[in-house]
Protein backbone atom coordinates (compact mmCIF):
# COMPACT_ATOMS: atom_id res chain seq x y z
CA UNK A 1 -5.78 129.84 87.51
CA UNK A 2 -3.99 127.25 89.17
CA UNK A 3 -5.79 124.35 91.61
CA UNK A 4 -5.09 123.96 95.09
CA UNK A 5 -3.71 120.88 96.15
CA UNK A 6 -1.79 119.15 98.83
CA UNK A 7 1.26 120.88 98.88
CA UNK A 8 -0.57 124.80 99.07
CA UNK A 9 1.27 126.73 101.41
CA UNK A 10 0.92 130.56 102.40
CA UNK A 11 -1.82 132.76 103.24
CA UNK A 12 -5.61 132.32 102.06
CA UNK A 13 -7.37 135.47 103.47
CA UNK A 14 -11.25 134.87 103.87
CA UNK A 15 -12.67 138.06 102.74
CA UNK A 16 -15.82 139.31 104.37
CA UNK A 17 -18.57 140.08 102.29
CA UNK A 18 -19.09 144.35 102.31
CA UNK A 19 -22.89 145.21 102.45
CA UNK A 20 -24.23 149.14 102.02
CA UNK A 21 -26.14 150.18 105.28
CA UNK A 22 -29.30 148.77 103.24
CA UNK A 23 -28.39 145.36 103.05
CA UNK A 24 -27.24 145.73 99.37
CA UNK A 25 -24.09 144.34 97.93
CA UNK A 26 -21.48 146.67 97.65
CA UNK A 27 -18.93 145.53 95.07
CA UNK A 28 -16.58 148.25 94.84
CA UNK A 29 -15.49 147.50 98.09
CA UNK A 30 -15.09 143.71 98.02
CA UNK A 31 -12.84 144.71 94.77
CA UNK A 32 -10.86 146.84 96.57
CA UNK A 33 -10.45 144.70 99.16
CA UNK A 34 -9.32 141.83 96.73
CA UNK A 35 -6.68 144.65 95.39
CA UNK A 36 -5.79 145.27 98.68
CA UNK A 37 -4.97 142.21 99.56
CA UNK A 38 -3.09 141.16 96.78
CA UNK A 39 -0.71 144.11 97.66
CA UNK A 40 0.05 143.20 101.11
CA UNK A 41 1.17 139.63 99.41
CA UNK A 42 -1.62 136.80 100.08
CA UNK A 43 -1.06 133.93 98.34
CA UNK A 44 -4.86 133.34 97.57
CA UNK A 45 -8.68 134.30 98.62
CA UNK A 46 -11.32 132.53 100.12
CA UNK A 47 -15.07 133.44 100.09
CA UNK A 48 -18.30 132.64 101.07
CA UNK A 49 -16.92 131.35 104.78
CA UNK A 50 -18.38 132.40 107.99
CA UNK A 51 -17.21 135.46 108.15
CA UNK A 52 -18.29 135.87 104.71
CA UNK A 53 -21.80 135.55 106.11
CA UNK A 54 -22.42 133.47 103.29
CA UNK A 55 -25.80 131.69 105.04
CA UNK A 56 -27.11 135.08 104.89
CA UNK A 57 -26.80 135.32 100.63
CA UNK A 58 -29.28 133.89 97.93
CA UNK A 59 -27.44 131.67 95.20
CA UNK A 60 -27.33 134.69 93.14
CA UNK A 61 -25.61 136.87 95.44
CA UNK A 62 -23.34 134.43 96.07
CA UNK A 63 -22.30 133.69 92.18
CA UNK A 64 -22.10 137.59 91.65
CA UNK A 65 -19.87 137.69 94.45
CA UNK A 66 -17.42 134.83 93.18
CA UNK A 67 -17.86 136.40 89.77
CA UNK A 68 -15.93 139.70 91.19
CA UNK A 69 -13.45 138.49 93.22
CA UNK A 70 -12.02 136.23 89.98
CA UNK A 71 -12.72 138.82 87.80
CA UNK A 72 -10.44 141.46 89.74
CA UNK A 73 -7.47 138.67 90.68
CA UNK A 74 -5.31 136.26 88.95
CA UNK A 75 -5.01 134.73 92.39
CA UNK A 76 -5.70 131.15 93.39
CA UNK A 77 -9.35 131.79 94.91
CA UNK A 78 -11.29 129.16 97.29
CA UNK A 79 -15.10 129.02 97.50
CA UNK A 80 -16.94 128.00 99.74
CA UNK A 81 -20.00 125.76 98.55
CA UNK A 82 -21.02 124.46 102.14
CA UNK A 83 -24.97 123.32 101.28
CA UNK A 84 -27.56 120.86 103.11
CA UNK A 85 -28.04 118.74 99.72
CA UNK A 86 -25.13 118.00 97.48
CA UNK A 87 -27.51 118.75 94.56
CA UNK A 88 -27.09 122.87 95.66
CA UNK A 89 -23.36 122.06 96.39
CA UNK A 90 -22.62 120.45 93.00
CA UNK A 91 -24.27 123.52 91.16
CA UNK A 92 -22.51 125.79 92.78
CA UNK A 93 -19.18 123.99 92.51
CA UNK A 94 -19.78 123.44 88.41
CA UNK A 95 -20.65 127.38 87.96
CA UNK A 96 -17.34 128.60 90.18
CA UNK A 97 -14.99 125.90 89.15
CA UNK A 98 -16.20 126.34 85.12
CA UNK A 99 -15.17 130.46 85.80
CA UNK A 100 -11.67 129.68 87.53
CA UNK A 101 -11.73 128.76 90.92
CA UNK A 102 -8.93 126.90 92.42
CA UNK A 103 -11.15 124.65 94.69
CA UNK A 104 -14.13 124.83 97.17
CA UNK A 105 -14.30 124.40 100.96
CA UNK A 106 -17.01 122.20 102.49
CA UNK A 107 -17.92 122.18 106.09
CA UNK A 108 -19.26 119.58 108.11
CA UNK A 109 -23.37 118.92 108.92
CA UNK A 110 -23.87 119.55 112.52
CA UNK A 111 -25.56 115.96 112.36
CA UNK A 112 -22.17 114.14 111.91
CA UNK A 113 -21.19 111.84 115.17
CA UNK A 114 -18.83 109.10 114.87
CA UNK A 115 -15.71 109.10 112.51
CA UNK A 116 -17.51 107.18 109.75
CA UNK A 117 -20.34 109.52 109.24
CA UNK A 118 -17.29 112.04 108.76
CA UNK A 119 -15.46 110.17 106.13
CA UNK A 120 -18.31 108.95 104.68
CA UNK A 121 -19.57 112.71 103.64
CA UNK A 122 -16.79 113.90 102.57
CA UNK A 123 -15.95 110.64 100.31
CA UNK A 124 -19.97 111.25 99.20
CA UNK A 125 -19.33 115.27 98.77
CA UNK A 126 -15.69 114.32 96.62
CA UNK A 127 -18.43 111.94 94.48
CA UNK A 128 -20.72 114.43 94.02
CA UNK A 129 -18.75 117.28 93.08
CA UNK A 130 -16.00 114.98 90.67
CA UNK A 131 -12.67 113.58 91.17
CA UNK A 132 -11.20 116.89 89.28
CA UNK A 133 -12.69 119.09 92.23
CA UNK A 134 -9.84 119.96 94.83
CA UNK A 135 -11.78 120.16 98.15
CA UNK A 136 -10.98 122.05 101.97
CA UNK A 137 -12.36 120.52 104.94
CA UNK A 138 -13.23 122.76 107.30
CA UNK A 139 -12.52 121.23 110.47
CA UNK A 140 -14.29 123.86 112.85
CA UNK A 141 -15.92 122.30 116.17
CA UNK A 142 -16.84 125.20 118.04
CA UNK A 143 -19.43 126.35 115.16
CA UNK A 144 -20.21 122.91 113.46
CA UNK A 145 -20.41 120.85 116.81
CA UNK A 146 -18.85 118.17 114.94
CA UNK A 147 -15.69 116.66 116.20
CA UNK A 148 -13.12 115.45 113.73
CA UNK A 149 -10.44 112.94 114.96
CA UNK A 150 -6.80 112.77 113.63
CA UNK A 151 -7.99 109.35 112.87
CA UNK A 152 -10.67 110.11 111.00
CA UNK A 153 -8.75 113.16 109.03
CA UNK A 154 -5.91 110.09 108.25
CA UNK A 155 -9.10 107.86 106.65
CA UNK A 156 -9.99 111.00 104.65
CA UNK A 157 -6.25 111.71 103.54
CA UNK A 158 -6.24 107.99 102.59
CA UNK A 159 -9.75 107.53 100.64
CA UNK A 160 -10.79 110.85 99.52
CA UNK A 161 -8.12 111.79 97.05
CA UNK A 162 -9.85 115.63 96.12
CA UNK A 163 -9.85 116.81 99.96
CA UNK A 164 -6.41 118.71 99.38
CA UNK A 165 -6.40 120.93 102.26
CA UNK A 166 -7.22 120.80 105.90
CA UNK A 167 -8.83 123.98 107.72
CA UNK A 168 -8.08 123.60 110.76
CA UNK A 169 -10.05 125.13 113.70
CA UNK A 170 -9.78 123.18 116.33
CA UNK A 171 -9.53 124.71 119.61
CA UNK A 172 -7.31 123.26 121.26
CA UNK A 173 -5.46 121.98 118.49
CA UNK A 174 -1.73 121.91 118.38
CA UNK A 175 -1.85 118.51 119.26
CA UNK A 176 -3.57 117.65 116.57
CA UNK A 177 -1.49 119.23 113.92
CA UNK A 178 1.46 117.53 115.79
CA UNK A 179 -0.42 114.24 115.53
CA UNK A 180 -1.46 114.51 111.92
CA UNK A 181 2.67 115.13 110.71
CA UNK A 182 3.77 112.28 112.64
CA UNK A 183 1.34 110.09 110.96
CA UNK A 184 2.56 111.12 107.50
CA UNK A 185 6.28 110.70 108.44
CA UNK A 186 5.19 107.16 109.56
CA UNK A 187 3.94 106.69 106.16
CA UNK A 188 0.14 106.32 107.71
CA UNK A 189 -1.31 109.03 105.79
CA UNK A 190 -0.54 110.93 102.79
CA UNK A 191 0.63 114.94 103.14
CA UNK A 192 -2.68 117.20 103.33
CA UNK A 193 -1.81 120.81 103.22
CA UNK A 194 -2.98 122.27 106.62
CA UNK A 195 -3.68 125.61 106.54
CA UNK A 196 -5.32 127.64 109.93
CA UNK A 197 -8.39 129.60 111.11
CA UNK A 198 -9.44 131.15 114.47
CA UNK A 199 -8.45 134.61 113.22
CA UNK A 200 -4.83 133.52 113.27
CA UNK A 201 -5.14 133.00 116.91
CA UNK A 202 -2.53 130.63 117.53
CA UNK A 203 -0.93 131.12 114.17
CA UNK A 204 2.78 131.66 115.35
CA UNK A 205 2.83 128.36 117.68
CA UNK A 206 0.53 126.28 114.33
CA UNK A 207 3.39 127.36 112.15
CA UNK A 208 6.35 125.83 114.63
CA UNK A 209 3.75 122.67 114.74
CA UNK A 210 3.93 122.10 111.00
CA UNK A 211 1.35 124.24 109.43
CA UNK A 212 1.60 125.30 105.72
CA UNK A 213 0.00 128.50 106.76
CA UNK A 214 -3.58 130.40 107.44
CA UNK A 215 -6.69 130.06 105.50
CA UNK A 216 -8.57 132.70 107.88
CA UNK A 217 -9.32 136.53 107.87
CA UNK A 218 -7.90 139.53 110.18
CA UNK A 219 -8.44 143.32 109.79
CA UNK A 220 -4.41 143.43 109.14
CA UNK A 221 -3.90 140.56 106.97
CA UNK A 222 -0.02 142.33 106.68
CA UNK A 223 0.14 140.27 109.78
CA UNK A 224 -0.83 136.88 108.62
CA UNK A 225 1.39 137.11 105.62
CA UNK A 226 4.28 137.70 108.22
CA UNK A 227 3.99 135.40 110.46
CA UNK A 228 3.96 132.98 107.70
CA UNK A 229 7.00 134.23 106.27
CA UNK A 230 9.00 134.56 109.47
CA UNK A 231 10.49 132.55 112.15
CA UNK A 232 11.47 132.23 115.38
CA UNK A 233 11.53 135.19 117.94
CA UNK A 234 10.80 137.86 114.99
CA UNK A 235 7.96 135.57 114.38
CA UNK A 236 6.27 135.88 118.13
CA UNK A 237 7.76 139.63 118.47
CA UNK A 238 5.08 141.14 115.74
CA UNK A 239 2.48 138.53 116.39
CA UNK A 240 2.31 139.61 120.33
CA UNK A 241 2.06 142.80 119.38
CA UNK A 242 -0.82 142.10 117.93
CA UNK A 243 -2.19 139.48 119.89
CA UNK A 244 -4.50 141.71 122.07
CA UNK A 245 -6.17 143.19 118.87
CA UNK A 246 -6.61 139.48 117.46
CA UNK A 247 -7.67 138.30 121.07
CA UNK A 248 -10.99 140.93 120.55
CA UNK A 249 -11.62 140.19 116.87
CA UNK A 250 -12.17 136.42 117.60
CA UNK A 251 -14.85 137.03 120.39
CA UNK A 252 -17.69 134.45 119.05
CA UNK A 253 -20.63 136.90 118.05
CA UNK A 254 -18.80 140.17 118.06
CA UNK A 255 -15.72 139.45 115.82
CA UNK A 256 -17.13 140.31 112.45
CA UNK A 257 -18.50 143.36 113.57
CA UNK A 258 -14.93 144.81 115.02
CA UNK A 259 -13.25 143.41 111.51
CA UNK A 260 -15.54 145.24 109.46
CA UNK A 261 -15.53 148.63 112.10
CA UNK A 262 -11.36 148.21 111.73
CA UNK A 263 -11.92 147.52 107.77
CA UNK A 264 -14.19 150.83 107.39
CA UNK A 265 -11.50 152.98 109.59
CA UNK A 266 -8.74 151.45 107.05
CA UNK A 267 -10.78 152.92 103.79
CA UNK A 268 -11.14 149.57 102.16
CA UNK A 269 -14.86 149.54 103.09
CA UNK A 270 -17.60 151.85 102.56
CA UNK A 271 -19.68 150.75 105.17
CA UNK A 272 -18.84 148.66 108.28
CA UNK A 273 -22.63 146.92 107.55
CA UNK A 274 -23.72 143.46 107.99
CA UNK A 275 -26.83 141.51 106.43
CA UNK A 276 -29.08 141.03 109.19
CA UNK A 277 -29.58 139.41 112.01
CA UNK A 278 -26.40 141.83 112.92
CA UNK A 279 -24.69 142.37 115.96
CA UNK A 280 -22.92 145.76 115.51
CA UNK A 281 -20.73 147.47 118.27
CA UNK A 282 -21.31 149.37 120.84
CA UNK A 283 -19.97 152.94 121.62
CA UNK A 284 -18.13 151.16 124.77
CA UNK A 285 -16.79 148.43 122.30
CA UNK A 286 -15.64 150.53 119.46
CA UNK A 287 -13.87 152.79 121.65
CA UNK A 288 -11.89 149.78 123.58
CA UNK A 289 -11.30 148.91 120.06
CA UNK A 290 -9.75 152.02 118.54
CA UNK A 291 -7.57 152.31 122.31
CA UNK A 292 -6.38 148.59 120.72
CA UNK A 293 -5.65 149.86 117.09
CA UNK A 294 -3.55 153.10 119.33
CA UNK A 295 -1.63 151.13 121.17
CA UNK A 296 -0.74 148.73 118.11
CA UNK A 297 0.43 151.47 116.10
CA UNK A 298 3.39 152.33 118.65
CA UNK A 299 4.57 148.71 118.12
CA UNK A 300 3.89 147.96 114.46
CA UNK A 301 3.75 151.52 112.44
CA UNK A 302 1.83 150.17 109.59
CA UNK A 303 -1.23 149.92 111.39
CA UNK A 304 -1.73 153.62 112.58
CA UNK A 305 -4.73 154.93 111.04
């Protein structure tokens, strides 16, 4: 399986991690979600995110998960090895990276501050894990609380060699992606890939900014793939069809529970569970949702259910 590195473009869906109503794994349906996805055309997998509820899994669930997603897929897969101690991190990283993985994501400490606590984890993390590691940063202040500067994102581009990809969350953050290819045409910084997050929230305006594409999730990932692929006013035609749909996914709290309620009602999972603490939906909620999935389905065909 090939690495990841700093010219990765296209979509990385984050696949959410399907639980039976007991709190059990359920495996069949994170494989047919990994078949799934390969069909609609993803470029490459990412698990144990966020929305992968991965603080909710013991080390064991999470290597049995990694174990059937690259078992199931010749594609490029991303884990994520996020851990308070580098000493869990570099396990975790040897076991997934030994079985095929093309790289790991880290995100931040909530402790980090100023711009050289930020560089200097990730240039400890690249240390600890090996030069041969590829590494994502996940640059996501509205759940980390820490704030990464294009400054400090050039210093990591320049000093940390394995950080191949940015994942970039930032809300607002247009500008940033604006400023980041400017400094690399001024030769101030070398290329880092820069794939998005945020549910593909501002996807179509991150792409006309300079994005290589999404690293993120959505209950029709169809969509992600083709806003990659396209351009110009076919590009914002299918994503604003969409955008209301994508608008109530990405509700902090809620959005996992109306991706796995719009994942169930598409087949691909047998339960629309979560591992507790949970916040399901609501009647209320999953009826404003399914009005959402009707009035998609006049405008984009695939998504009628």
């Amino acid at each position: 399986m090939s690495l990841i590195n700093r010219s990765t473009r296209g979509v990385y869906a984050v696949l959410p991690t399907p639980f039976h109503p007991d709190g059990r794994l359920d495996l069949d349906s994170l494989r047919r979600l990994v078949d799934f996805h390969a069909a609609v055309g993803v470029d490459g997998l990412t698990v144990l995110g966020q929305m992968g509820e991965a603080p909710k899994l013991t080390q064991d669930e999470s290597v049995e998960i990694v174990w059937a997603v690259l078992d199931r897929t010749d594609l490029p897969v991303v884990v994520g090895v996020s851990a308070p101690g580098f000493g869990t991190m570099r396990a975790l990283t040897d076991q997934v990276m030994t079985r095929g993985a093309a790289g790991v994501m880290i995100a931040p400490p909530a402790t980090l501050r100023t711009d050289d606590q930020i560089v200097g984890y990730y240039a400890q993390a690249a240390t600890a894990l090996g030069p041969e590691v590829p590494i994502v940063v996940q640059d996501h202040p509205l759940t980390f609380s820490v704030v990464m500067s294009v400054p400090a994102l050039r210093r990591i581009a320049c000093q940390v060699p394995s950080v191949v990809i940015l994942k970039h969350e930032d809300w607002p953050g247009l500008e940033k992606i604006s400023a980041l290819r400017v400094a690399e045409e001024n030769g101030e910084m070398p290329r880092l890939s820069i794939l998005c997050g945020n549910g593909g929230l501002f996807l179509d305006f991150e792409m006309a900014r300079g994005a290589d594409g999404a690293m993120t999730g959505y209950c029709f990932p169809e969509l992600l793939v083709d806003v990659v692929r396209l351009t110009g006013d076919e590009r914002h035609e299918l994503f604003d069809a969409h955008l209301p749909l994508i608008r109530y996914e990405q509700q902090p709290g809620v959005g996992l529970a109306v991706r796995k309620h719009v994942l169930h009602r598409r087949g691909l999972l047998r339960s629309d569970a979560q591992r507790k603490p949970e916040r399901t939906l609501t009647k209320t909620e999953r009826d404003e949702v399914d009005l959402l999935l009707e009035r998609l389905a006049r405008r984009d065909t695939r998504t009628w259910l």
